[in-house]
Protein backbone atom coordinates (compact mmCIF):
# COMPACT_ATOMS: atom_id res chain seq x y z
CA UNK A 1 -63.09 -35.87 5.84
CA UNK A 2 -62.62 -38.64 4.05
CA UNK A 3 -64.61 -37.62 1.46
CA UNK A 4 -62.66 -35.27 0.72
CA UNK A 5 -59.12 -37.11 0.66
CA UNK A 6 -61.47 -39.02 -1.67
CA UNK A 7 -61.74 -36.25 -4.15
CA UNK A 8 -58.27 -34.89 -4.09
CA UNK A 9 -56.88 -38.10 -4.63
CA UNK A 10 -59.35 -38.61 -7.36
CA UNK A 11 -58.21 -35.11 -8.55
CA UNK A 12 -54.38 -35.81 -8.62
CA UNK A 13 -55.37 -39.48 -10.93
CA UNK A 14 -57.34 -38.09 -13.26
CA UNK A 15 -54.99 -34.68 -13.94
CA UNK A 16 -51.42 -36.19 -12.75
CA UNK A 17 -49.77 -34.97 -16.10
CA UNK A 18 -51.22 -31.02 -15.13
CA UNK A 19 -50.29 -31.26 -11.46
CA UNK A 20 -46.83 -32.53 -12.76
CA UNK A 21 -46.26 -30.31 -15.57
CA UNK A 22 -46.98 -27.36 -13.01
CA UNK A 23 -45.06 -28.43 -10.12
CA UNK A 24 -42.10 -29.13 -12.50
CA UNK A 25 -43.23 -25.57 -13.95
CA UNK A 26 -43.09 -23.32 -10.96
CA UNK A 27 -39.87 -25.96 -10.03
CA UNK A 28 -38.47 -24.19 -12.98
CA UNK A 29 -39.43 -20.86 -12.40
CA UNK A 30 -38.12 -20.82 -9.32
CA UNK A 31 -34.91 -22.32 -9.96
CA UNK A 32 -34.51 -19.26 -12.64
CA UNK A 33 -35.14 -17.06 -10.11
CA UNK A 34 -32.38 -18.16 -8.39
CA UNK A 35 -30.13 -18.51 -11.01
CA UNK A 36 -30.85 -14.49 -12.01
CA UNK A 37 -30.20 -13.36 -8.65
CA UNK A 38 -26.76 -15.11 -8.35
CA UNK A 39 -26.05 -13.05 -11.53
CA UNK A 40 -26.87 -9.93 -9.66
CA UNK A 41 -25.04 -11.05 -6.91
CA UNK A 42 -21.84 -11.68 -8.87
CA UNK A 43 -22.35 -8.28 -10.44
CA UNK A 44 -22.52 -6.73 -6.97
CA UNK A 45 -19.69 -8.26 -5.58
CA UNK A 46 -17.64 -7.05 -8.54
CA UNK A 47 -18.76 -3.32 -8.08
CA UNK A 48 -18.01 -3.79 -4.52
CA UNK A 49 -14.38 -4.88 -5.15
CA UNK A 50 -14.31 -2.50 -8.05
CA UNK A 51 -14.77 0.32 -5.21
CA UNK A 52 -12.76 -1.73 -2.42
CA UNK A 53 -9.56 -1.64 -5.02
CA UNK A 54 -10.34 1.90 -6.79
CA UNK A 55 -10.53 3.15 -2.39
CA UNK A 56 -7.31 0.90 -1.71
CA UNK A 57 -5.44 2.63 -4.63
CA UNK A 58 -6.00 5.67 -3.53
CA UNK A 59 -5.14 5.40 0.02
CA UNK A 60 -1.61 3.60 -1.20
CA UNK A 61 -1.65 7.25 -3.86
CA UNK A 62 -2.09 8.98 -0.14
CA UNK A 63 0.48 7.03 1.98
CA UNK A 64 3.26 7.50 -1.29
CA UNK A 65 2.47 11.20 -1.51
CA UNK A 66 2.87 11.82 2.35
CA UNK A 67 6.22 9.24 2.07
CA UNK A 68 7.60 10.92 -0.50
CA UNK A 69 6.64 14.82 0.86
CA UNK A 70 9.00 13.13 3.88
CA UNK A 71 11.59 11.93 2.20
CA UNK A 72 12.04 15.30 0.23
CA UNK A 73 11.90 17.39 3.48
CA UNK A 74 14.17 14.93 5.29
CA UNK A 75 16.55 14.88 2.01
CA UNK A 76 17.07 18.43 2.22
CA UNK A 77 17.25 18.96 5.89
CA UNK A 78 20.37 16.57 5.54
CA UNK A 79 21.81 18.35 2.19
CA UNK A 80 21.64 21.59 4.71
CA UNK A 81 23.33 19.46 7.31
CA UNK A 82 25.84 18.34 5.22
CA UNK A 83 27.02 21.61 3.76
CA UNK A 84 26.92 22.88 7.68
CA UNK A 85 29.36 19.97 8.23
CA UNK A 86 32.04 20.85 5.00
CA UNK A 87 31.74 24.79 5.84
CA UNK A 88 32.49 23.77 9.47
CA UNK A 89 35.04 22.06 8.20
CA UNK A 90 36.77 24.40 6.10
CA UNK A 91 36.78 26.63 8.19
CA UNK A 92 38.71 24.73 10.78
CA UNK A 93 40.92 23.70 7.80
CA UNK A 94 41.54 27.44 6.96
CA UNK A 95 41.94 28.43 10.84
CA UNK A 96 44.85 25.48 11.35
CA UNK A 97 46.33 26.53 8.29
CA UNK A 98 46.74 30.16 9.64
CA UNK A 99 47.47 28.61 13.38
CA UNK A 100 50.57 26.67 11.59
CA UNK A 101 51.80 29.84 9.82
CA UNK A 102 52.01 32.41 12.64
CA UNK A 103 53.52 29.37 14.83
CA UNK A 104 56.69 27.28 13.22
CA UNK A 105 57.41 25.85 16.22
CA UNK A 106 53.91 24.03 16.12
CA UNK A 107 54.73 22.85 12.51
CA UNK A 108 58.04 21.72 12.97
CA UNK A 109 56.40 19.41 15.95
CA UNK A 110 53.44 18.49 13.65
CA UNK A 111 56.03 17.38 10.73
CA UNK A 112 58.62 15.83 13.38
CA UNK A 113 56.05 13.40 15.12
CA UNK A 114 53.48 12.69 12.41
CA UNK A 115 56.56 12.65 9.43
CA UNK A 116 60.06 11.96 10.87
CA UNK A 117 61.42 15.17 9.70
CA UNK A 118 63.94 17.09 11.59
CA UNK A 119 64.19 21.10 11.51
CA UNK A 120 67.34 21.28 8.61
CA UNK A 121 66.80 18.56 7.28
């Protein structure tokens, strides 16, 4: 055994610069390895976010388009309403007007208590 620890050690003197010079080179090698697949890393995580934003976009595209198919069915549903209202409303408009003119005595009230004014006057 110790004939052997004899020779390496012999080995590693007389060739220090080669053992050296190849640690250092696989050291090297290694080390650009490394370096490489951090490159390829980086170039992964930016086609990952590339896809992460491009499926982000279009679910906000999805969300607007289903918002704005509400707001346009809810817009007219309250343009409908509304005309419902003023066609309600004019005809209650049209029916007191006719109310008033087959009954005077209901105007004269109306004018007396909401105007001041007298019958004759």
């Amino acid at each position: 055994m110790m004939e052997t620890l004899t020779k390496i050690k012999d080995f590693f003197v007389k060739y220090w610069k080669l053992v050296v010079g190849t640690v250092t080179g696989v050291f090297i090698f290694l080390l650009g390895i490394f370096a490489a697949s951090k490159d390829t890393s980086k170039e992964k995580v930016k086609t990952r976010d590339a896809e992460a934003l491009a499926k982000a976009n279009a679910k906000i595209m999805e969300v607007h388009g289903e918002a704005f198919e509400r707001f346009v069915v809810e817009n007219e549903r309250l343009k409908k309403e509304k005309e419902e209202k003023a066609t309600a409303i004019e005809k209650n408009k049209l029916d007191r007007v006719d109310d008033l003119r087959n009954n005077p005595e209901k105007l004269d009230t109306i004018l007396e208590e909401e105007f001041g004014l007298k019958k004759g006057e």
